[in-house]
Protein backbone atom coordinates (compact mmCIF):
# COMPACT_ATOMS: atom_id res chain seq x y z
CA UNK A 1 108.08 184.30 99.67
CA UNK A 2 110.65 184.22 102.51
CA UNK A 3 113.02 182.65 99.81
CA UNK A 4 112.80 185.86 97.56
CA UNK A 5 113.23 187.86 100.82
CA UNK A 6 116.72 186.55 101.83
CA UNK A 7 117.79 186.92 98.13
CA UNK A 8 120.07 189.62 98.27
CA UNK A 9 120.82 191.19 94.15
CA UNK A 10 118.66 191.46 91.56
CA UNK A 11 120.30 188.55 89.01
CA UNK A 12 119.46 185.73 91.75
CA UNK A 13 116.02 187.24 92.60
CA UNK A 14 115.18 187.09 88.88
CA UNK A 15 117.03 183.65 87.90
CA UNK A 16 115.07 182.28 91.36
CA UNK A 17 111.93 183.35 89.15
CA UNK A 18 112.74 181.91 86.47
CA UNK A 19 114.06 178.69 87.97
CA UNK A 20 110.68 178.20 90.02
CA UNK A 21 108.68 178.63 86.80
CA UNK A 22 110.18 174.83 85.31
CA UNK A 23 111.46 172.97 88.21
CA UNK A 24 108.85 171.48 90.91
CA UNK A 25 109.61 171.18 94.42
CA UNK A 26 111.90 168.41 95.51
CA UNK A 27 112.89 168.30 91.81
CA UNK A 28 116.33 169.40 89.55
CA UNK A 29 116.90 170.65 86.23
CA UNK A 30 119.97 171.09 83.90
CA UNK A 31 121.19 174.64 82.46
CA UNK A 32 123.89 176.29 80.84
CA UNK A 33 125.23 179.65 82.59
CA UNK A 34 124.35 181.38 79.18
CA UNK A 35 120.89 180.49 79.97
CA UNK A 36 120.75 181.70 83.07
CA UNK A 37 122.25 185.05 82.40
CA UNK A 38 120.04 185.49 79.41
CA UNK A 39 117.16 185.06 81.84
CA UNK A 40 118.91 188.58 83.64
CA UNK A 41 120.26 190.48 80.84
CA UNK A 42 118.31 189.43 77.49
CA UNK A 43 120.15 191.48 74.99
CA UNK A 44 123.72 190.73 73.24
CA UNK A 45 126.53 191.85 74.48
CA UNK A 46 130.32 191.56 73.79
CA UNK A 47 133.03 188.86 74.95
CA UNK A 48 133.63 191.23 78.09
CA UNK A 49 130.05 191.79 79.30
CA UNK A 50 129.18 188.27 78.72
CA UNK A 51 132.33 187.26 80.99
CA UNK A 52 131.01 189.91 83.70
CA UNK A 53 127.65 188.40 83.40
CA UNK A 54 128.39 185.14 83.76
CA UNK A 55 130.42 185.95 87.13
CA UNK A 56 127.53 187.92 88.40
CA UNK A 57 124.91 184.72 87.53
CA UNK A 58 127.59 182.22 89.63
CA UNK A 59 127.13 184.41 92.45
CA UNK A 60 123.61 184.26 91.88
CA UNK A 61 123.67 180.40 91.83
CA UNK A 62 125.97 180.72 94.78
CA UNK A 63 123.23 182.95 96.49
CA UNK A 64 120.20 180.05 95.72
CA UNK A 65 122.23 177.33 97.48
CA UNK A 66 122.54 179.84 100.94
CA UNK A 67 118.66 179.51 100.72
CA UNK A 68 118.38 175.91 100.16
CA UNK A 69 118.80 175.67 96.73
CA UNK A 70 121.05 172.37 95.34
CA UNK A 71 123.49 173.72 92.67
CA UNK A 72 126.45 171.81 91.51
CA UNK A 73 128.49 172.49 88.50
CA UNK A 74 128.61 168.82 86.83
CA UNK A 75 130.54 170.61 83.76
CA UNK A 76 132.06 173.77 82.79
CA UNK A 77 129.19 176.21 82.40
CA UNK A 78 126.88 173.69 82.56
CA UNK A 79 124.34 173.34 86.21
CA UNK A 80 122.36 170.82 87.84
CA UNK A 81 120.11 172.74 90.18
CA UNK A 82 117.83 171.10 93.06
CA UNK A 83 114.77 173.03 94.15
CA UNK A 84 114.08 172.25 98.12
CA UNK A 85 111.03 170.30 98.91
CA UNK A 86 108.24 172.34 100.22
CA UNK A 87 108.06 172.92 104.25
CA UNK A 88 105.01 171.93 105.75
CA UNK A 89 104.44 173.21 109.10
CA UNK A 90 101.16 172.17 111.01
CA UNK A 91 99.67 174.66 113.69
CA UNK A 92 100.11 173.88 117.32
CA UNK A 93 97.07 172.35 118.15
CA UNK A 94 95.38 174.35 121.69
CA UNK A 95 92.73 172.73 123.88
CA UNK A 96 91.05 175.11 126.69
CA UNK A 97 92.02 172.61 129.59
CA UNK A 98 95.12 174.30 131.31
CA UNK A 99 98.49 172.80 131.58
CA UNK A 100 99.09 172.67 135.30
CA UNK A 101 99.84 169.54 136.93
């Protein structure tokens, strides 16, 4: 949840959705820019919008790698994206004897 917290616009909080719904943890996945910006904005639009849209899903994909998200561009329009491995953190374990020498 803290991942969808530091997202900061709507197109990465909703392509982070979609991207956590078919790549694992510690795993990537291939996908066209189209793709992703048909996971934001569904319906058809002309050359222009599409243009706009696609600029507005790179900063998106720009956005996922500031939270730990791998995303490399290994053609034009075309993305390799890394999900992080999960963080395990363990709770500090407490005794009752006190600490003082």
């Amino acid at each position: 949840m803290a991942e969808v917290r530091a997202l900061q616009t709507d197109p990465a909080r909703l392509i982070h959705q979609r991207l956590c719904g078919w790549i694992d943890p510690g795993k990537a996945g291939r996908v066209e820019l189209d793709t992703l910006s048909g996971y934001v904005w569904p319906d058809q639009a002309n050359a222009e919008a599409m243009k706009k849209r696609r600029q507005k899903a790179r900063k998106a994909l720009a956005e996922l790698a500031t939270v730990g998200w791998k995303v490399s561009e290994y053609a034009a329009g075309k993305w390799e994206i890394g999900r992080p491995k999960p963080v395990v953190t363990f709770p500090k374990l407490r005794s009752n004897v006190p600490l003082h020498p």
